[in-house]
PDB file of N, CA and C in Angstrom:
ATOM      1  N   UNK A   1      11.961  26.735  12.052  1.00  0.00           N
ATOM      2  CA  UNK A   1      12.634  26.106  10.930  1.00  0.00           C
ATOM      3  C   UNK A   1      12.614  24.584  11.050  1.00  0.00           C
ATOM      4  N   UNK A   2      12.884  24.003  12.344  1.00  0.00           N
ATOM      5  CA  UNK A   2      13.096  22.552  12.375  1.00  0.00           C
ATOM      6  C   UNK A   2      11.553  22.386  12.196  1.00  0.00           C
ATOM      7  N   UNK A   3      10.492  22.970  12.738  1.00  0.00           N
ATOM      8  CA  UNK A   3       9.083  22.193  12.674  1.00  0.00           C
ATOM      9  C   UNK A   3       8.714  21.729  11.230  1.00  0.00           C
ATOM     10  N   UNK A   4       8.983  23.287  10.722  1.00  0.00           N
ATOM     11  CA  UNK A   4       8.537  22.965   9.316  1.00  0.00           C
ATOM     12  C   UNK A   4       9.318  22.346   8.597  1.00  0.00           C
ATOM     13  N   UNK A   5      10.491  21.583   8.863  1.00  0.00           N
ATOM     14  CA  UNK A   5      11.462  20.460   7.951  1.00  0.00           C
ATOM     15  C   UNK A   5      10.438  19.095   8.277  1.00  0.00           C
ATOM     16  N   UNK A   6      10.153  19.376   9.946  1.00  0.00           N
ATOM     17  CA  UNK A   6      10.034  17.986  10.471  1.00  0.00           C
ATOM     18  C   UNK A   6       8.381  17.914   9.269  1.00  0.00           C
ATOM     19  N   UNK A   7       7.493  18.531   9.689  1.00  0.00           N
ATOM     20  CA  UNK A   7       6.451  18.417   9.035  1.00  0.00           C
ATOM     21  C   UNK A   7       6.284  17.920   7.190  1.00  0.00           C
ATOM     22  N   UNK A   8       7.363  18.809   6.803  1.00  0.00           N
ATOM     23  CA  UNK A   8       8.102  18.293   5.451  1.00  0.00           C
ATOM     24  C   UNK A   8       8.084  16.648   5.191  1.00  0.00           C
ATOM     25  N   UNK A   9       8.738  16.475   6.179  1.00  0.00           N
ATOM     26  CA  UNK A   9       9.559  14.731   6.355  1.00  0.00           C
ATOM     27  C   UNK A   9       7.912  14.415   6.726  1.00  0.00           C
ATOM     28  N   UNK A  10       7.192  14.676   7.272  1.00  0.00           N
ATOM     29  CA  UNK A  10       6.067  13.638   7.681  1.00  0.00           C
ATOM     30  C   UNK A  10       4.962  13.049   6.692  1.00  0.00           C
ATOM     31  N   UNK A  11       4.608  14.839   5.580  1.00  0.00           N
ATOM     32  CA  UNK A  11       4.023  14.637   4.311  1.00  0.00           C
ATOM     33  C   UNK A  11       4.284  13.838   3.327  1.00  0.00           C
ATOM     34  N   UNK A  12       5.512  14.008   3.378  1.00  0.00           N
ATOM     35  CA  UNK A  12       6.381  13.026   2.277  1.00  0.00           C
ATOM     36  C   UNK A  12       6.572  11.431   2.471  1.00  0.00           C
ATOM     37  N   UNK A  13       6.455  11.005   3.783  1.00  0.00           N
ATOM     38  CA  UNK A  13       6.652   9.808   4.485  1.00  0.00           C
ATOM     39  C   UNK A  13       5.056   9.505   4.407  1.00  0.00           C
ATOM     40  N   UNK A  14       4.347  10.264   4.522  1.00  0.00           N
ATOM     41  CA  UNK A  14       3.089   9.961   4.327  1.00  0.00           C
ATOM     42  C   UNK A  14       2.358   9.447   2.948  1.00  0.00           C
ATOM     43  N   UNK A  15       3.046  10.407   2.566  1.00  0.00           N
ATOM     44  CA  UNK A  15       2.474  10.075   1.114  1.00  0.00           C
ATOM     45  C   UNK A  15       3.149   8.531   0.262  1.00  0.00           C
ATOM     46  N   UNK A  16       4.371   8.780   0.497  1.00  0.00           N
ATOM     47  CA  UNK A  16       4.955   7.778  -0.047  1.00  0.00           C
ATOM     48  C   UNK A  16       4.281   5.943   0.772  1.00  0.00           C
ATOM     49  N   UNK A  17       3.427   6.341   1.720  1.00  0.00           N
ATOM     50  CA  UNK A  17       2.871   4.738   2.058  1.00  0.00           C
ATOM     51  C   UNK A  17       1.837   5.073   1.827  1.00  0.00           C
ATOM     52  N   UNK A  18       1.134   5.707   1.379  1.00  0.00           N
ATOM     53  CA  UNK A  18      -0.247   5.886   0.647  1.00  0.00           C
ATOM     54  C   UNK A  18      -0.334   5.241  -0.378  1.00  0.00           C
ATOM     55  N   UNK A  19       1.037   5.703  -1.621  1.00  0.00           N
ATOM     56  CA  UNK A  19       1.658   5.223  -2.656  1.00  0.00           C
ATOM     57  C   UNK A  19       1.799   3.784  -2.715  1.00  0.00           C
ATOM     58  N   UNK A  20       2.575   3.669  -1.688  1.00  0.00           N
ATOM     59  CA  UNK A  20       2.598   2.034  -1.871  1.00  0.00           C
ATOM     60  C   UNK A  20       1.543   1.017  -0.875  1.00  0.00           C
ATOM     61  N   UNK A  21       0.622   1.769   0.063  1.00  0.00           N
ATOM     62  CA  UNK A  21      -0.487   0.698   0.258  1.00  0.00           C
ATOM     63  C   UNK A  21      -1.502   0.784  -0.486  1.00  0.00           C
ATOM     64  N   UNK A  22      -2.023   1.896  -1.160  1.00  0.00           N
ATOM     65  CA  UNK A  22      -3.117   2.146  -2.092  1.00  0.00           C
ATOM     66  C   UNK A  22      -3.423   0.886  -2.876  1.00  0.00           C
ATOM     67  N   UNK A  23      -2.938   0.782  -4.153  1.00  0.00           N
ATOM     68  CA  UNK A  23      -2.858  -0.580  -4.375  1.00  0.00           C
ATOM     69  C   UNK A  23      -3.194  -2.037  -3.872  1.00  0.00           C
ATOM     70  N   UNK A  24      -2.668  -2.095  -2.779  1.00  0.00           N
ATOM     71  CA  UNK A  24      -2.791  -3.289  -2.198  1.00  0.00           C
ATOM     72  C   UNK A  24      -4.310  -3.266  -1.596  1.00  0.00           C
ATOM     73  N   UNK A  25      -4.639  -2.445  -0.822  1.00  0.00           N
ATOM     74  CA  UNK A  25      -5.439  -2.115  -0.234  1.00  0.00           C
ATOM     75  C   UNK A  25      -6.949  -2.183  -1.367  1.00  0.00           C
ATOM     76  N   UNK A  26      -6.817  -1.508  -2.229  1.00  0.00           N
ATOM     77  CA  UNK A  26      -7.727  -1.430  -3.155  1.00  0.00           C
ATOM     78  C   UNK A  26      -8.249  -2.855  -3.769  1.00  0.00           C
ATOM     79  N   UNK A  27      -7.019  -3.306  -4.247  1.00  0.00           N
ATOM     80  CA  UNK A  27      -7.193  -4.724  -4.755  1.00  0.00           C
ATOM     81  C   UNK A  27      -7.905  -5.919  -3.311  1.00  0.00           C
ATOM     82  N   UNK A  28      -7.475  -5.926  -2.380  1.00  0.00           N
ATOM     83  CA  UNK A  28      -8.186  -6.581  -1.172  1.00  0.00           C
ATOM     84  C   UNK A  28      -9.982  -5.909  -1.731  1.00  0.00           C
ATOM     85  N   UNK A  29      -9.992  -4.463  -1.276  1.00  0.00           N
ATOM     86  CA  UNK A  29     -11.542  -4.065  -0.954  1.00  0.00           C
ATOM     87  C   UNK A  29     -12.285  -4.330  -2.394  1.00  0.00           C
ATOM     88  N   UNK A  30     -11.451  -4.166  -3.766  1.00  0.00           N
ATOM     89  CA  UNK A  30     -12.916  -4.911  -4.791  1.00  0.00           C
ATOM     90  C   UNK A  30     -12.713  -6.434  -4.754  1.00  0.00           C
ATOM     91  N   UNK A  31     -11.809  -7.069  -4.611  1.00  0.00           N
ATOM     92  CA  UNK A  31     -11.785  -8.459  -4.627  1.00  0.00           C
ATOM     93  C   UNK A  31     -12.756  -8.916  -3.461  1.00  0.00           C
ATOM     94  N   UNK A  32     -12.914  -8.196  -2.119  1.00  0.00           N
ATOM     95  CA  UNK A  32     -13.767  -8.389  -1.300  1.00  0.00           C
ATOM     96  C   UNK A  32     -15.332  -8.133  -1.691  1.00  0.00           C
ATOM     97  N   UNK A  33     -15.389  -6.983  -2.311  1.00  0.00           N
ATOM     98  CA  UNK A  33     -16.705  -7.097  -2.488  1.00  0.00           C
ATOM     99  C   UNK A  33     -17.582  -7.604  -3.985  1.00  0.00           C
ATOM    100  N   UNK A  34     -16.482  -8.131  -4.811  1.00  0.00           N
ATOM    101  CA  UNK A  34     -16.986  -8.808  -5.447  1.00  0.00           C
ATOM    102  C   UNK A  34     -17.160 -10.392  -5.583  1.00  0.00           C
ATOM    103  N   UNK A  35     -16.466 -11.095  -4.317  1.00  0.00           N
ATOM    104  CA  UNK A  35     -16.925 -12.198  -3.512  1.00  0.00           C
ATOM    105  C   UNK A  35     -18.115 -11.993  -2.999  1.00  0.00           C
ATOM    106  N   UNK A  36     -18.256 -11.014  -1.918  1.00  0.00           N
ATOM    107  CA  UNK A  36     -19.342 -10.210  -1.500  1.00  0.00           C
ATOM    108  C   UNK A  36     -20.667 -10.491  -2.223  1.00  0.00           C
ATOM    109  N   UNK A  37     -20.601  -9.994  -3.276  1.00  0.00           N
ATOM    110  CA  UNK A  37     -21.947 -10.163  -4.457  1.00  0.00           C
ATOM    111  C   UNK A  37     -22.144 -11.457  -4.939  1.00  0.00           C
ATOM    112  N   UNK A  38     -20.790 -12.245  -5.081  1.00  0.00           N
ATOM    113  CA  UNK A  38     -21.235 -13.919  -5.791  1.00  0.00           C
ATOM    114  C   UNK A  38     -21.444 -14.298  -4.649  1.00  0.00           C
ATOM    115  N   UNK A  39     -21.610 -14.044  -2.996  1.00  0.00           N
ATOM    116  CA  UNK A  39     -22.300 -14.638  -2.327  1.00  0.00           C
ATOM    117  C   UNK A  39     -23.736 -14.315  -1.721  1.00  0.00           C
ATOM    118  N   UNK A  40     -23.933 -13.230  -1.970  1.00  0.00           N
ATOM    119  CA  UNK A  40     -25.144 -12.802  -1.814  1.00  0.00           C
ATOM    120  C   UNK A  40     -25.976 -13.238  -2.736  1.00  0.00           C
ATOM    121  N   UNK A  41     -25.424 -13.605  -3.952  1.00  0.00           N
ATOM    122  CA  UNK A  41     -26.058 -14.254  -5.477  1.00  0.00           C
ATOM    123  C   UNK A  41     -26.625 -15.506  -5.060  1.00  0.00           C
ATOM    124  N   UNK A  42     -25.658 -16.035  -5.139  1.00  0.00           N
ATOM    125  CA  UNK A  42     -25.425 -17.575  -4.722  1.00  0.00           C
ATOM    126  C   UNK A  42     -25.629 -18.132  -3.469  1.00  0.00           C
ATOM    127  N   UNK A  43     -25.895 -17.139  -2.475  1.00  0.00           N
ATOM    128  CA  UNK A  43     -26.214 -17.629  -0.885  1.00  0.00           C
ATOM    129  C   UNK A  43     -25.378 -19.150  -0.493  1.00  0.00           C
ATOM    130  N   UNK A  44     -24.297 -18.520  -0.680  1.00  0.00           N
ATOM    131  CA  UNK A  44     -23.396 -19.292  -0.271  1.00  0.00           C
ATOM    132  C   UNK A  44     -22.426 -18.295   0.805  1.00  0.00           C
ATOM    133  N   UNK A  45     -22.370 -19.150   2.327  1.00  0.00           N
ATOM    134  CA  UNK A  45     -21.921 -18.131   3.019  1.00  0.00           C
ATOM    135  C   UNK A  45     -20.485 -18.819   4.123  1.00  0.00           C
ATOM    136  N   UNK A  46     -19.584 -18.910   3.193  1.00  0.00           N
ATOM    137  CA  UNK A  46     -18.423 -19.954   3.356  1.00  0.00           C
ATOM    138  C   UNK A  46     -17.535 -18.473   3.974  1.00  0.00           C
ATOM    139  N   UNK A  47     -16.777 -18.708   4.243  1.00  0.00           N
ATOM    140  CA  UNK A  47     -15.532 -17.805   5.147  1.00  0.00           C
ATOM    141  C   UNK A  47     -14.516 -17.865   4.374  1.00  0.00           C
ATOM    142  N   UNK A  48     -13.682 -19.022   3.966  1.00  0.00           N
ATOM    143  CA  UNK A  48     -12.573 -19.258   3.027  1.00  0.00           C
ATOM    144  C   UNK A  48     -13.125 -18.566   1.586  1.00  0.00           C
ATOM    145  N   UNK A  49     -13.896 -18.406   1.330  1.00  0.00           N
ATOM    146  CA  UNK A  49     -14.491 -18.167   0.190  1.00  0.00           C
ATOM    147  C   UNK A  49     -13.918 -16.629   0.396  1.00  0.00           C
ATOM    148  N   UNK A  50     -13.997 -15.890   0.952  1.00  0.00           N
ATOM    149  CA  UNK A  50     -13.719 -14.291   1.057  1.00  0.00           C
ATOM    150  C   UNK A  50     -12.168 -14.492   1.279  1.00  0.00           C
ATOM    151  N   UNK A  51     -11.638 -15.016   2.177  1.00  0.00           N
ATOM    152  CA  UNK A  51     -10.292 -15.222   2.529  1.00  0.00           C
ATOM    153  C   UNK A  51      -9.554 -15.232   1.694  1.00  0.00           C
ATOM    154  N   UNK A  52      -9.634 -16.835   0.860  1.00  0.00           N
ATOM    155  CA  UNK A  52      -8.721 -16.949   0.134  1.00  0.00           C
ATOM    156  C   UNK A  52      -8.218 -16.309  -1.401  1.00  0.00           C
ATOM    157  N   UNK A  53      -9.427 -15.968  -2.595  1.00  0.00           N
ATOM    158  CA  UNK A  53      -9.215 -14.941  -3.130  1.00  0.00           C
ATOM    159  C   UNK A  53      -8.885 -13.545  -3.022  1.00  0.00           C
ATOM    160  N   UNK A  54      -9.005 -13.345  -1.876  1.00  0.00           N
ATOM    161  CA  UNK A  54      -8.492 -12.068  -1.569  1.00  0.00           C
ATOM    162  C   UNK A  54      -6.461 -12.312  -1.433  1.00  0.00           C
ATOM    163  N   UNK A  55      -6.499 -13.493  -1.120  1.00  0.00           N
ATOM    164  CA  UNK A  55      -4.451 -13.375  -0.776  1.00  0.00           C
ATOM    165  C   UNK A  55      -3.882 -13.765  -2.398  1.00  0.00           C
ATOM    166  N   UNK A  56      -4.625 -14.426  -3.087  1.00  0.00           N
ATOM    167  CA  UNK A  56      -4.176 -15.037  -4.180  1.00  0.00           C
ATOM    168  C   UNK A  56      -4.489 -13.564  -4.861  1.00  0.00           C
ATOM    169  N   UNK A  57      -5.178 -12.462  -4.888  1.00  0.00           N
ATOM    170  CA  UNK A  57      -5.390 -11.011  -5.649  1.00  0.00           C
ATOM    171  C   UNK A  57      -4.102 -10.464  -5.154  1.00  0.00           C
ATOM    172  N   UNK A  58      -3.782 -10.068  -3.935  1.00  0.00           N
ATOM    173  CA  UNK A  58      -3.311  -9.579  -3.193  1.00  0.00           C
ATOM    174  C   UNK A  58      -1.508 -10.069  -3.878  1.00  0.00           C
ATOM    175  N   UNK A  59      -1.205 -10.981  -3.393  1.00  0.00           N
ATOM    176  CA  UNK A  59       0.059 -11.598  -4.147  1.00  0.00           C
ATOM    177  C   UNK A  59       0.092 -11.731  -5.897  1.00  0.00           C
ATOM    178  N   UNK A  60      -0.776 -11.318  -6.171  1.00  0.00           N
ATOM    179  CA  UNK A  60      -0.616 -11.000  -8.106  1.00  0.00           C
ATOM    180  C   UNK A  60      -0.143  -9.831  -8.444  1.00  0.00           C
ATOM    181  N   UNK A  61      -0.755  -8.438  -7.291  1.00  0.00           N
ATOM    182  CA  UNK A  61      -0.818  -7.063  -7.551  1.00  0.00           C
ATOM    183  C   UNK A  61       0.989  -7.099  -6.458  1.00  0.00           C
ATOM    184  N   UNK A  62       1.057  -7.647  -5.690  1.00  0.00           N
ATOM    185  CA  UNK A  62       2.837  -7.578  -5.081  1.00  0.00           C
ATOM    186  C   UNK A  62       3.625  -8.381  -6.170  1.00  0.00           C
ATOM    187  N   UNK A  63       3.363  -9.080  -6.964  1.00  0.00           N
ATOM    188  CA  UNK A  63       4.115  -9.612  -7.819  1.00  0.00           C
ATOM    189  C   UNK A  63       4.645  -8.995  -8.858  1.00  0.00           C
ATOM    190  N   UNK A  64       3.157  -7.984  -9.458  1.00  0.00           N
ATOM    191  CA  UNK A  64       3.615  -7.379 -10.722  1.00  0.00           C
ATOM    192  C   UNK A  64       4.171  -5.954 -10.207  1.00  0.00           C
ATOM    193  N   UNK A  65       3.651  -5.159  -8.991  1.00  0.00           N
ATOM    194  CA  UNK A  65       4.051  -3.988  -8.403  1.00  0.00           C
ATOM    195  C   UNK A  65       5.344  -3.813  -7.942  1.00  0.00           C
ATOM    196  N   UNK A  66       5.512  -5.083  -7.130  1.00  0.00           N
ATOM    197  CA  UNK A  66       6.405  -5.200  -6.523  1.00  0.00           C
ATOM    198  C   UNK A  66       8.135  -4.548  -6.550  1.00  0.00           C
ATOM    199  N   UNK A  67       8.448  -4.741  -8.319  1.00  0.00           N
ATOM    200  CA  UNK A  67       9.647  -4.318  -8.363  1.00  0.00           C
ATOM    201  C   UNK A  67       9.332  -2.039  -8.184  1.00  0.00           C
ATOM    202  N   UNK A  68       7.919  -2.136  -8.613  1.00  0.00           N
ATOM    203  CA  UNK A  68       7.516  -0.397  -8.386  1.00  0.00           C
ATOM    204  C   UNK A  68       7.526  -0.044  -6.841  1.00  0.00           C
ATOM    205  N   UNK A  69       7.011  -0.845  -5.789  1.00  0.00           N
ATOM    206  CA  UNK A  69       7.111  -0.783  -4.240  1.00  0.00           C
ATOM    207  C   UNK A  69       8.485  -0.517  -3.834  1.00  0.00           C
ATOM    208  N   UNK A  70       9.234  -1.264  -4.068  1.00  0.00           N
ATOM    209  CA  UNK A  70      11.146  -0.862  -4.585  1.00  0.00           C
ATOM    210  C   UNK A  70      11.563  -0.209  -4.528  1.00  0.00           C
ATOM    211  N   UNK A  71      11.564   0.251  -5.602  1.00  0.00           N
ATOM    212  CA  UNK A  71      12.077   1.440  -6.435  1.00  0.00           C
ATOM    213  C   UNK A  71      11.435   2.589  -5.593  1.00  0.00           C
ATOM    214  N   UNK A  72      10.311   2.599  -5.132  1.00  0.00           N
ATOM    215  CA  UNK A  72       9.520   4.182  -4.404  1.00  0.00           C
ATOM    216  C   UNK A  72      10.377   3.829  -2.819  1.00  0.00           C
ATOM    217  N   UNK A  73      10.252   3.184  -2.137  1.00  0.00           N
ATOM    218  CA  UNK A  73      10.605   2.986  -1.300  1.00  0.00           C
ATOM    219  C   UNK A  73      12.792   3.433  -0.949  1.00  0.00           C
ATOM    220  N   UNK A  74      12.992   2.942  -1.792  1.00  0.00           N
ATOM    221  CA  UNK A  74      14.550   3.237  -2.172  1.00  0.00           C
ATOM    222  C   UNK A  74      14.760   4.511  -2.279  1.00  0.00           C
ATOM    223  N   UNK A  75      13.826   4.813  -3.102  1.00  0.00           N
ATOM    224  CA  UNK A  75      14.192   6.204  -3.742  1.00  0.00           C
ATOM    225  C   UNK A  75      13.746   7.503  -2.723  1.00  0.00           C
ATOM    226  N   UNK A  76      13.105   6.527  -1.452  1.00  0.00           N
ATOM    227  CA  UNK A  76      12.479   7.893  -0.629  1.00  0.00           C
ATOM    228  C   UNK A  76      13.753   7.495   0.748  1.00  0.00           C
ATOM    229  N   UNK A  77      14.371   6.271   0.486  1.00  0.00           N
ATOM    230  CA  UNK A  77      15.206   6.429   1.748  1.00  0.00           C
ATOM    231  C   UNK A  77      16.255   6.886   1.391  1.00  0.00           C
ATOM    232  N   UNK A  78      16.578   6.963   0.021  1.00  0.00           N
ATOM    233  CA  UNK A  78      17.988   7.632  -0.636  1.00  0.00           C
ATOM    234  C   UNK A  78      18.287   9.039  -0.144  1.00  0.00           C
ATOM    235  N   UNK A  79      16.942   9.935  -0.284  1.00  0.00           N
ATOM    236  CA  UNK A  79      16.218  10.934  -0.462  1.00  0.00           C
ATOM    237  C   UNK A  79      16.612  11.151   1.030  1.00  0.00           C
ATOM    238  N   UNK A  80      16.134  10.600   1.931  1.00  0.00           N
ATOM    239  CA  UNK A  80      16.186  11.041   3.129  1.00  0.00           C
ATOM    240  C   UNK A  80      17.658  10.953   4.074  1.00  0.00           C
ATOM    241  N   UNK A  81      18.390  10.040   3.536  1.00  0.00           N
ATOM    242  CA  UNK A  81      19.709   9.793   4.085  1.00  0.00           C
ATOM    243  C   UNK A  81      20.666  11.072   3.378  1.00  0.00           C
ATOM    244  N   UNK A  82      20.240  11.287   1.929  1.00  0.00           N
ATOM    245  CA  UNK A  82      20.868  12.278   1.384  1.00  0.00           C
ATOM    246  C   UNK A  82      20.918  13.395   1.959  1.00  0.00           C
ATOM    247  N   UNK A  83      19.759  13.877   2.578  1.00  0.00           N
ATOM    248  CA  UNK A  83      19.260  15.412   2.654  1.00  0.00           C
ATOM    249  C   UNK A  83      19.099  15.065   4.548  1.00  0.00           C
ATOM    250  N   UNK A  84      19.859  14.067   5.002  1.00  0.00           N
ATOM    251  CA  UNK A  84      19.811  14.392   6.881  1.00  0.00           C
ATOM    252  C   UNK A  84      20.154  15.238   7.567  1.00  0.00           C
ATOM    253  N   UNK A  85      21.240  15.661   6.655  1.00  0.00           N
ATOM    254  CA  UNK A  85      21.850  17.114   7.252  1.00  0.00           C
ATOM    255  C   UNK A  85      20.925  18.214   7.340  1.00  0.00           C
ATOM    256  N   UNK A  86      20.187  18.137   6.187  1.00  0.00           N
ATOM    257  CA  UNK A  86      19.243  19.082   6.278  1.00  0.00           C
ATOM    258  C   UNK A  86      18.010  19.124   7.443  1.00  0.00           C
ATOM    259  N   UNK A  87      17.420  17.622   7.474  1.00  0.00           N
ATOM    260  CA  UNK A  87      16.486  17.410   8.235  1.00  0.00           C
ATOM    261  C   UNK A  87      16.845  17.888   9.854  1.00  0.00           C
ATOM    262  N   UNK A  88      18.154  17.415   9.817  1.00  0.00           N
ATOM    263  CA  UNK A  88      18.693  17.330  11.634  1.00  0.00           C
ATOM    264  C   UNK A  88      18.882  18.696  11.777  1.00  0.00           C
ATOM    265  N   UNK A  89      19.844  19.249  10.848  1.00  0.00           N
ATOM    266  CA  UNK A  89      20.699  20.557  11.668  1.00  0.00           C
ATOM    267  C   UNK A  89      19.772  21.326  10.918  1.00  0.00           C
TER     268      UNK A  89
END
């Protein structure tokens, strides 16, 4: 009984940072590789050039997400403080 609560709690904990790194994560890897291509275009092979559009993408998608990162996050520790009794005993 406890395994399969604990396993419960792990899917769910899992999923819920999937949820909220997906996003972020995504936005880094096309912003990366579409630097990627204007430098392979352009044979221009600068370092800041990949760097820095990637944090300025990165902080647009936490800006507008952000209050949604929140709210999922809240709502899964609510979730879990609610139902401890269950998890523990």
């Amino acid at each position: 009984m406890f395994e399969n609560t604990l396993v419960l709690l792990g899917q769910r904990s899992l999923i819920t940072v999937l949820m909220i790194a997906t996003p972020i994560l995504g936005t880094a890897l096309l912003t990366g590789i579409l630097i990627s291509i204007f430098q392979a275009v352009t044979s221009i092979q600068d370092q800041t050039m990949t760097f820095v559009p990637k944090i300025f993408a990165v902080a647009i998608v936490l800006l507008f997400l952000g209050p949604w990162f929140s709210a999922t996050m809240v709502s899964f520790a609510t979730d879990l403080f609610a139902n401890l009794g269950m998890y523990i005993g």
